[in-house]
PDB file of N, CA and C in Angstrom:
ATOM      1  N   UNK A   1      95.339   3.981 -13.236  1.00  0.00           N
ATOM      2  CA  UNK A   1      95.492   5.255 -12.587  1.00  0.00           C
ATOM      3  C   UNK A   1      94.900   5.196 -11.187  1.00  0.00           C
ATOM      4  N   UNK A   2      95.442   4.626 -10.062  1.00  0.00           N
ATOM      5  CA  UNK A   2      95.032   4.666  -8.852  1.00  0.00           C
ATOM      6  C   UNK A   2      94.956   5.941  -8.278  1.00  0.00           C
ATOM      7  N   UNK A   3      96.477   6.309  -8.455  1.00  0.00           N
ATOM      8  CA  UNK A   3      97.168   7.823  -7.566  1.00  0.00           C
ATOM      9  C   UNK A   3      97.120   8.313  -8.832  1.00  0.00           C
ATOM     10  N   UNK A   4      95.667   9.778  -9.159  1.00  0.00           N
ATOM     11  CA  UNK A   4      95.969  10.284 -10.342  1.00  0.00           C
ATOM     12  C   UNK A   4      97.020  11.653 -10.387  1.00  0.00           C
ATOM     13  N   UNK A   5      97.292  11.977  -8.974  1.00  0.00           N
ATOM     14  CA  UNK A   5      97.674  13.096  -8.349  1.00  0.00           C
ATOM     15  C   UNK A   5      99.299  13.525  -9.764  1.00  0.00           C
ATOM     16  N   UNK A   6      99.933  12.409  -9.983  1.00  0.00           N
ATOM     17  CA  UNK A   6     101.097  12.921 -10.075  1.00  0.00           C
ATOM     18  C   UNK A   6     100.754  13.921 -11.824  1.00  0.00           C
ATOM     19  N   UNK A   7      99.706  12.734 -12.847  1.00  0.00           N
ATOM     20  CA  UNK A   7      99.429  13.259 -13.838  1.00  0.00           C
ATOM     21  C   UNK A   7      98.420  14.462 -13.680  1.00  0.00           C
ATOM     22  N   UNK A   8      97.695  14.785 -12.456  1.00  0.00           N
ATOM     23  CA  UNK A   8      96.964  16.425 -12.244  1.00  0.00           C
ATOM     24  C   UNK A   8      98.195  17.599 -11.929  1.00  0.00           C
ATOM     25  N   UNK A   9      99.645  17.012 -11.307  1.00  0.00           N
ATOM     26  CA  UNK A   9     100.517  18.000 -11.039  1.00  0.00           C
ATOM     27  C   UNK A   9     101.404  18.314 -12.475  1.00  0.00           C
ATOM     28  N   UNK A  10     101.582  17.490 -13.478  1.00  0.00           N
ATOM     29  CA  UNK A  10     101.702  17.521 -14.692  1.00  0.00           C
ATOM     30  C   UNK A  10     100.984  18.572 -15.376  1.00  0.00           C
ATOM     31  N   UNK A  11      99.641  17.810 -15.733  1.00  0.00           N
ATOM     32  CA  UNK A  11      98.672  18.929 -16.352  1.00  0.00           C
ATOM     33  C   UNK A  11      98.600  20.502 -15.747  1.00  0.00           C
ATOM     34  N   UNK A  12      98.814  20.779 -14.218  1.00  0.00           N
ATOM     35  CA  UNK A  12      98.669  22.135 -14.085  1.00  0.00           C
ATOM     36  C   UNK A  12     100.015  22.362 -14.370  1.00  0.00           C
ATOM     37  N   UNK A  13     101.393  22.105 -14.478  1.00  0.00           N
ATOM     38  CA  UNK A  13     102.280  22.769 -14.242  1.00  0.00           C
ATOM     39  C   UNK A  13     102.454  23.207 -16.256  1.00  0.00           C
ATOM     40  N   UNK A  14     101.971  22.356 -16.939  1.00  0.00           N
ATOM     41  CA  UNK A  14     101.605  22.383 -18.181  1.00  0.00           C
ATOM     42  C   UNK A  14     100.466  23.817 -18.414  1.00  0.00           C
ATOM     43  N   UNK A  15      99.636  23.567 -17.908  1.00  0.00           N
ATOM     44  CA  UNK A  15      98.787  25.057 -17.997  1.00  0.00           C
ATOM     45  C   UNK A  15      99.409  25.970 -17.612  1.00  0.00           C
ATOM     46  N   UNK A  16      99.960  25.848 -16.544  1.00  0.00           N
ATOM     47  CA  UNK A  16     100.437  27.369 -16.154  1.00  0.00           C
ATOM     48  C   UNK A  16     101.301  27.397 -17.107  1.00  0.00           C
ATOM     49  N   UNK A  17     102.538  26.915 -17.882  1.00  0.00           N
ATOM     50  CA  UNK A  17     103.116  27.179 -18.335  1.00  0.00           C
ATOM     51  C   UNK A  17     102.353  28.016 -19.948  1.00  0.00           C
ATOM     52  N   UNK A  18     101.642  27.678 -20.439  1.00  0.00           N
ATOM     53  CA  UNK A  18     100.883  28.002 -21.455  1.00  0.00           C
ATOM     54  C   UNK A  18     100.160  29.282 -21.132  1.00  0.00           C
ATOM     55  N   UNK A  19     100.138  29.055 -19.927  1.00  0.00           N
ATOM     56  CA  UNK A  19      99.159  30.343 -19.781  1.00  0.00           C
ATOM     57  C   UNK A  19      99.699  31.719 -19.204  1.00  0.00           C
ATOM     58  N   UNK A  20     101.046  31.210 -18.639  1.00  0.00           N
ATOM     59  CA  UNK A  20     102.621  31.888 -18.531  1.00  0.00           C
ATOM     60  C   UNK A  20     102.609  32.761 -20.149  1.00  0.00           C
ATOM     61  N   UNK A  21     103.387  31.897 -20.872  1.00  0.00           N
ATOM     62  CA  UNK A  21     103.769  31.971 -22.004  1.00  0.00           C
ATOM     63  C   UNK A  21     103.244  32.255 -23.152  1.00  0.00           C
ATOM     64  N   UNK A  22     101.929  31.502 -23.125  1.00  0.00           N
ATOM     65  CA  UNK A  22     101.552  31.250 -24.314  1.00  0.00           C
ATOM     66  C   UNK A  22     100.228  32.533 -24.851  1.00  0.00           C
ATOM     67  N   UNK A  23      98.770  32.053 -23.973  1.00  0.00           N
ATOM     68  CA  UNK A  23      97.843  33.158 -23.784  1.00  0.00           C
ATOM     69  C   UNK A  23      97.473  32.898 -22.117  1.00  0.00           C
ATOM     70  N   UNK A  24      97.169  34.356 -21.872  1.00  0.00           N
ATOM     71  CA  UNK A  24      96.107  34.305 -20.756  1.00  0.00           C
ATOM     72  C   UNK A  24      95.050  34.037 -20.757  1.00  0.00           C
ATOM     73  N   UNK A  25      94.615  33.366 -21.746  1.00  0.00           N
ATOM     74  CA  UNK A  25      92.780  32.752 -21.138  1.00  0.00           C
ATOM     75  C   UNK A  25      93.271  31.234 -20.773  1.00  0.00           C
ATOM     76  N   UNK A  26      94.431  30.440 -20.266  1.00  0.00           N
ATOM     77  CA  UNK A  26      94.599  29.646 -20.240  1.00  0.00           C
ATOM     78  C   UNK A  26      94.377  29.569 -18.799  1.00  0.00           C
ATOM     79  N   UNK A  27      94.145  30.637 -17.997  1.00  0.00           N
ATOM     80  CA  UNK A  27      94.368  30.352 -16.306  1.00  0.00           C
ATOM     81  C   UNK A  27      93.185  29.193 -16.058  1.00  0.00           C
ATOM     82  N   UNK A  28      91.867  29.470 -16.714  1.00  0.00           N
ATOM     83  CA  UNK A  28      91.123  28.748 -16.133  1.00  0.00           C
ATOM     84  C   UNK A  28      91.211  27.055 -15.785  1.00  0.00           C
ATOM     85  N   UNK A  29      92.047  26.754 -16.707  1.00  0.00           N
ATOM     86  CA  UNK A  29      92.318  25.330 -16.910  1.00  0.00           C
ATOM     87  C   UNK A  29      93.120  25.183 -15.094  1.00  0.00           C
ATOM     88  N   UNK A  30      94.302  26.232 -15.566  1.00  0.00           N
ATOM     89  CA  UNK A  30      95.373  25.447 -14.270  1.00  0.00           C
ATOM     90  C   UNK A  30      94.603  25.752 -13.206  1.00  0.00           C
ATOM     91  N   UNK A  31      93.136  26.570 -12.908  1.00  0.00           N
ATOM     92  CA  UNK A  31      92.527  26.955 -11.849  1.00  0.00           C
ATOM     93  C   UNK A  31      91.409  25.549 -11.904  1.00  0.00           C
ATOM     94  N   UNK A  32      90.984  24.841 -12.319  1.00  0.00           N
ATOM     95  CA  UNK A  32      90.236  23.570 -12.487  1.00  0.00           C
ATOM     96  C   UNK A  32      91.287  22.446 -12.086  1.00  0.00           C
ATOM     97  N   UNK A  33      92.294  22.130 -12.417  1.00  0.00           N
ATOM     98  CA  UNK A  33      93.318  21.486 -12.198  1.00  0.00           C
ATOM     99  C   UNK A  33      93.888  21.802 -11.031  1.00  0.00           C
ATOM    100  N   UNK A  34      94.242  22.830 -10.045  1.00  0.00           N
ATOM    101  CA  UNK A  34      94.412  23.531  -8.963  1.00  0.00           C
ATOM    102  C   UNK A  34      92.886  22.732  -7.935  1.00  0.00           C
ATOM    103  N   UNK A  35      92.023  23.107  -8.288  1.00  0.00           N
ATOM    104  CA  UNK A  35      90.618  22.731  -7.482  1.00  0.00           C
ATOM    105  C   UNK A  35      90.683  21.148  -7.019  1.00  0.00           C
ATOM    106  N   UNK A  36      90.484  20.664  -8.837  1.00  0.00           N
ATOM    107  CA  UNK A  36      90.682  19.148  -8.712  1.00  0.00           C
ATOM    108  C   UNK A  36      91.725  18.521  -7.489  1.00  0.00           C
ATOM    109  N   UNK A  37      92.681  19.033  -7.761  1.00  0.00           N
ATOM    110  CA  UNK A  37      93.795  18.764  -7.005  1.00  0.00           C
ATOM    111  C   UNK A  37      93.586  18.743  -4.792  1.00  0.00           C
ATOM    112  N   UNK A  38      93.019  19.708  -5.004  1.00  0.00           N
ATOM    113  CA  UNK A  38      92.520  19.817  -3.623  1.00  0.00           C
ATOM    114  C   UNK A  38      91.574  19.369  -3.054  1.00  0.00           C
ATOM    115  N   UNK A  39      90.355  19.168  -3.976  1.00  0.00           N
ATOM    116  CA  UNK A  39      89.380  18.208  -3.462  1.00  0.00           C
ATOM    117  C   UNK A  39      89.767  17.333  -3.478  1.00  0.00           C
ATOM    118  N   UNK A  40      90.277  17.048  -4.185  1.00  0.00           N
ATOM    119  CA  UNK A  40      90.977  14.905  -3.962  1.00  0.00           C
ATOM    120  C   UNK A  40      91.656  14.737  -3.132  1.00  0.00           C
ATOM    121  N   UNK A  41      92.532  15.621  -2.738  1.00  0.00           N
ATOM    122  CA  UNK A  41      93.336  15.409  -1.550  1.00  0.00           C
ATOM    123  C   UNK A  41      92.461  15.296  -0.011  1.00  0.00           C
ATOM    124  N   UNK A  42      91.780  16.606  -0.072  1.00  0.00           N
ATOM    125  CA  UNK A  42      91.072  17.246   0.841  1.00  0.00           C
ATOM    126  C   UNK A  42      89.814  16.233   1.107  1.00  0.00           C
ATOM    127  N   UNK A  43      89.316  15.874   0.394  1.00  0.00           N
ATOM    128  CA  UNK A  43      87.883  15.346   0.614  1.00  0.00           C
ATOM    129  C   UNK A  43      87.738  13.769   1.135  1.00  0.00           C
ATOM    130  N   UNK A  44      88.391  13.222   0.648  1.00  0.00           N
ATOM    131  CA  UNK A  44      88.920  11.702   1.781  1.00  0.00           C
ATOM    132  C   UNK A  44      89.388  11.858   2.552  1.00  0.00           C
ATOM    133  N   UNK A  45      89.907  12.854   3.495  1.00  0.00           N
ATOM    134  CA  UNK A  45      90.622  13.294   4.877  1.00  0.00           C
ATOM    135  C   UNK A  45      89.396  13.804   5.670  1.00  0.00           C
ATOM    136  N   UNK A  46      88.839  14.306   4.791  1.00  0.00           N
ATOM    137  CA  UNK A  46      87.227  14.770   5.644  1.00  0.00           C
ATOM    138  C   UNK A  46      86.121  13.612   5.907  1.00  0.00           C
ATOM    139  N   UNK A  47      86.020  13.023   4.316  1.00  0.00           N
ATOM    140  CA  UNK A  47      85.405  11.521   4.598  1.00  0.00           C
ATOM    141  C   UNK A  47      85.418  10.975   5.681  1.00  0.00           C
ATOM    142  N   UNK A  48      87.009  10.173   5.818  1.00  0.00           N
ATOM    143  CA  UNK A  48      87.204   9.629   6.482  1.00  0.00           C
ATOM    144  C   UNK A  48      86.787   9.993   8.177  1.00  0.00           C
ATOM    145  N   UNK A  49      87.016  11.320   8.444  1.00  0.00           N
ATOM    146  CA  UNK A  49      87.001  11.638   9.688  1.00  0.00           C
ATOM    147  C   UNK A  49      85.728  11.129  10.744  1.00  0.00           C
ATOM    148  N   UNK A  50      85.126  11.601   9.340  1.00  0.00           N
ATOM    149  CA  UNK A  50      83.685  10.894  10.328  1.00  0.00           C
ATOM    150  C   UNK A  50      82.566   9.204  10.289  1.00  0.00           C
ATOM    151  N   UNK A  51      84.216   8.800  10.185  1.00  0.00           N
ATOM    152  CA  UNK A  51      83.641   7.306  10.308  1.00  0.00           C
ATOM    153  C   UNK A  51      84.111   6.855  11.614  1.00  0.00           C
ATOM    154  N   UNK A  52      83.608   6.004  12.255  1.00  0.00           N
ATOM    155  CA  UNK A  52      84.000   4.814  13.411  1.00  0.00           C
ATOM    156  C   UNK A  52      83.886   3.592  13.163  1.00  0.00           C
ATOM    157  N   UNK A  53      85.511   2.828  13.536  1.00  0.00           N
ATOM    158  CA  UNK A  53      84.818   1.164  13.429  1.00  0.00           C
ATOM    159  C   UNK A  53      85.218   0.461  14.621  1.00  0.00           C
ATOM    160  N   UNK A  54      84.395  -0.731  14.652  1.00  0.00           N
ATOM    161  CA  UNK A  54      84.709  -1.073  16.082  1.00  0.00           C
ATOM    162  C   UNK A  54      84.709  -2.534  15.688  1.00  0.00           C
ATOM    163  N   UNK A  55      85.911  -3.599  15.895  1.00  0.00           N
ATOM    164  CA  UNK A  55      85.918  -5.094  15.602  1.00  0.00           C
ATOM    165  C   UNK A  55      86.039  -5.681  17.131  1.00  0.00           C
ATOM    166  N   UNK A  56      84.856  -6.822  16.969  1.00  0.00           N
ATOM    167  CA  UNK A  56      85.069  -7.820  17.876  1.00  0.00           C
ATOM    168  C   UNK A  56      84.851  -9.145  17.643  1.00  0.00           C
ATOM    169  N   UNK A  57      85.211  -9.893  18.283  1.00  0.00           N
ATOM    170  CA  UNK A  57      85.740 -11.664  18.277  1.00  0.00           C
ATOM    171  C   UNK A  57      85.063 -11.887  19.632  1.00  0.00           C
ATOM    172  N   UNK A  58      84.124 -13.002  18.902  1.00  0.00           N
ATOM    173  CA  UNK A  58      82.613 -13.254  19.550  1.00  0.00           C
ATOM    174  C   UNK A  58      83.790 -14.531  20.421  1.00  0.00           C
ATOM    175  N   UNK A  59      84.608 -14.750  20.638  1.00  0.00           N
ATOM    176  CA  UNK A  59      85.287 -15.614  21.484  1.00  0.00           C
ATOM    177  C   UNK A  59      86.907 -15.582  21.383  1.00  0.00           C
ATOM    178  N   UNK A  60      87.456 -15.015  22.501  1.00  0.00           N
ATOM    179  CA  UNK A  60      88.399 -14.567  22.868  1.00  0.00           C
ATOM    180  C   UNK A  60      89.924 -15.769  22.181  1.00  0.00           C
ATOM    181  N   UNK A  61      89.912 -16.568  21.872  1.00  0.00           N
ATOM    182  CA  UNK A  61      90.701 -17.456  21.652  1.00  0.00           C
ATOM    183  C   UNK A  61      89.699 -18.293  20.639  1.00  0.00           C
ATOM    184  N   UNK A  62      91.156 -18.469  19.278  1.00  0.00           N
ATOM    185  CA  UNK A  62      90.484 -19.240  18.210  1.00  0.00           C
ATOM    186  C   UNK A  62      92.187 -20.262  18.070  1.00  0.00           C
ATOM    187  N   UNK A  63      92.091 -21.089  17.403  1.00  0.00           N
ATOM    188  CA  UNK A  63      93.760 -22.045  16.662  1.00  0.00           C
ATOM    189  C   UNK A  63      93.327 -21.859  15.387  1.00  0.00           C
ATOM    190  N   UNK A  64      94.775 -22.059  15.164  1.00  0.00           N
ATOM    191  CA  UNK A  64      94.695 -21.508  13.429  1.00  0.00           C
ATOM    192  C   UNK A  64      94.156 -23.206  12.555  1.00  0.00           C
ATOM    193  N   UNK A  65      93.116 -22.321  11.862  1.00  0.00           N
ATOM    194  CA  UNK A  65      93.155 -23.295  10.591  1.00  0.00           C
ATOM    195  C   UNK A  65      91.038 -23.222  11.249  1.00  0.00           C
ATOM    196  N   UNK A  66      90.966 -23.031  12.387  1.00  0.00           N
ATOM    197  CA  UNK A  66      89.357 -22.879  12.457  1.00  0.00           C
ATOM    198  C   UNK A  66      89.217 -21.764  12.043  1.00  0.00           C
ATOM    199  N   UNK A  67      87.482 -21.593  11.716  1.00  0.00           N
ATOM    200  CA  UNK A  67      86.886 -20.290  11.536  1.00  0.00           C
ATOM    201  C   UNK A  67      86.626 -19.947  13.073  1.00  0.00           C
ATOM    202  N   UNK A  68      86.721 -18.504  13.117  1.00  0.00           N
ATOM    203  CA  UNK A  68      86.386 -17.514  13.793  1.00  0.00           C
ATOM    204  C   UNK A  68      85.699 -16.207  13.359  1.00  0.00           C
ATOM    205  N   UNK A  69      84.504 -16.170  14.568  1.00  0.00           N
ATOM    206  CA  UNK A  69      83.329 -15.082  14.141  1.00  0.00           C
ATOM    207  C   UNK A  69      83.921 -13.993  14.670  1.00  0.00           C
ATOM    208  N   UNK A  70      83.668 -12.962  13.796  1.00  0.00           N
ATOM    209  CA  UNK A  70      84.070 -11.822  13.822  1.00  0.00           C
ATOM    210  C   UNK A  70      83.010 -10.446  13.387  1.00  0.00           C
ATOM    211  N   UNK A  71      82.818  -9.762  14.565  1.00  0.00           N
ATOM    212  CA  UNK A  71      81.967  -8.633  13.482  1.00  0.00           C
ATOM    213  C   UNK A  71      82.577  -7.787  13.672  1.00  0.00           C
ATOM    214  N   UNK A  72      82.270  -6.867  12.412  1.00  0.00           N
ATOM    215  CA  UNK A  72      82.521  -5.311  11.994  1.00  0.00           C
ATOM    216  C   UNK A  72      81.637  -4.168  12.117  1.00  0.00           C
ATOM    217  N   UNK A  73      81.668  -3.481  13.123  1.00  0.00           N
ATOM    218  CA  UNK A  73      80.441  -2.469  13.227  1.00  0.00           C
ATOM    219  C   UNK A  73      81.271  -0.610  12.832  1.00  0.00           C
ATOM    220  N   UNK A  74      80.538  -0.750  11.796  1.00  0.00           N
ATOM    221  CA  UNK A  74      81.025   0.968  10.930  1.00  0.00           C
ATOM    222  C   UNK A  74      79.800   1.586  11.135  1.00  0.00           C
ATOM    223  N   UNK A  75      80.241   2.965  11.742  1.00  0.00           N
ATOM    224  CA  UNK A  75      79.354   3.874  12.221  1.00  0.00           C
ATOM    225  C   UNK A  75      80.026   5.347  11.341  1.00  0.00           C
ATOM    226  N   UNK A  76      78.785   5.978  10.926  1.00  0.00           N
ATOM    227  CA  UNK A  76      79.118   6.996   9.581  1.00  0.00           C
ATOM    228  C   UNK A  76      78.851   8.061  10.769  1.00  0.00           C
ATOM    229  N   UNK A  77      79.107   9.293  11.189  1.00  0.00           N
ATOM    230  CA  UNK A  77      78.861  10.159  12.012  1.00  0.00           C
ATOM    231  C   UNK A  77      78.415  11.172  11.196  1.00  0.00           C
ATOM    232  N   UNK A  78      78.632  11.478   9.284  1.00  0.00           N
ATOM    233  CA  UNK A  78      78.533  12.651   8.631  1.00  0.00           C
ATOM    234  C   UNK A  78      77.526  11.974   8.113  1.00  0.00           C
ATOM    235  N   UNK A  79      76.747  13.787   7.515  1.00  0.00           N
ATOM    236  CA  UNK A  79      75.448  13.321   6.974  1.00  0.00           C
ATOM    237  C   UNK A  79      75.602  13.083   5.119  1.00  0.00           C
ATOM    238  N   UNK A  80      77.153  12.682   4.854  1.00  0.00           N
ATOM    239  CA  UNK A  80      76.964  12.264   3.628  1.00  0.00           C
ATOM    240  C   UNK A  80      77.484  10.584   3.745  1.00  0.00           C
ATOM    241  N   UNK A  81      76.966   9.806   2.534  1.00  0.00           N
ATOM    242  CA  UNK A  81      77.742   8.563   2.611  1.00  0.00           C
ATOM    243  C   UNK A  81      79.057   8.687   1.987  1.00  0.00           C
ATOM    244  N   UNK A  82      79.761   7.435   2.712  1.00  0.00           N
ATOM    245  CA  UNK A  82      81.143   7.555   2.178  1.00  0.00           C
ATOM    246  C   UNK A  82      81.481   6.108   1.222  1.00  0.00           C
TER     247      UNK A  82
END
């Protein structure tokens, strides 16, 4: 389950339907499933925003088949980790 998105659009369209149809104390589910749904989407778009990366090649010209140094400098700008 990488992309759980398609089985959370399942499960709510499943609640609502039950809770359509079946009883009304069922909203809470498709309203947890609704949430879920948006933080997962929502919250790695925010993550992401406040990262920076910056790559450089400690020597401008390498041939293939040598190693070449390379650093990676990631800079977090938010005060949560990602």
């Amino acid at each position: 389950m990488r992309e759980p998105i398609g089985f959370l659009v399942i499960a709510g369209v499943l609640a609502l339907c039950c809770a359509m149809f079946l009883n009304e104390f069922v909203w809470m589910p498709v309203v947890g499933v609704a949430v879920a749904l948006v933080l997962g989407t929502v919250w790695p778009w925010v993550a992401l925003r406040g990262l920076e990366a910056k790559l450089t090649w400690e020597s401008p010209r390498a041939r293939e088949g040598e190693p070449a140094r390379v650093r990676l400098t990631v800079r977090n700008r938010c005060p949560w980790p990602v």
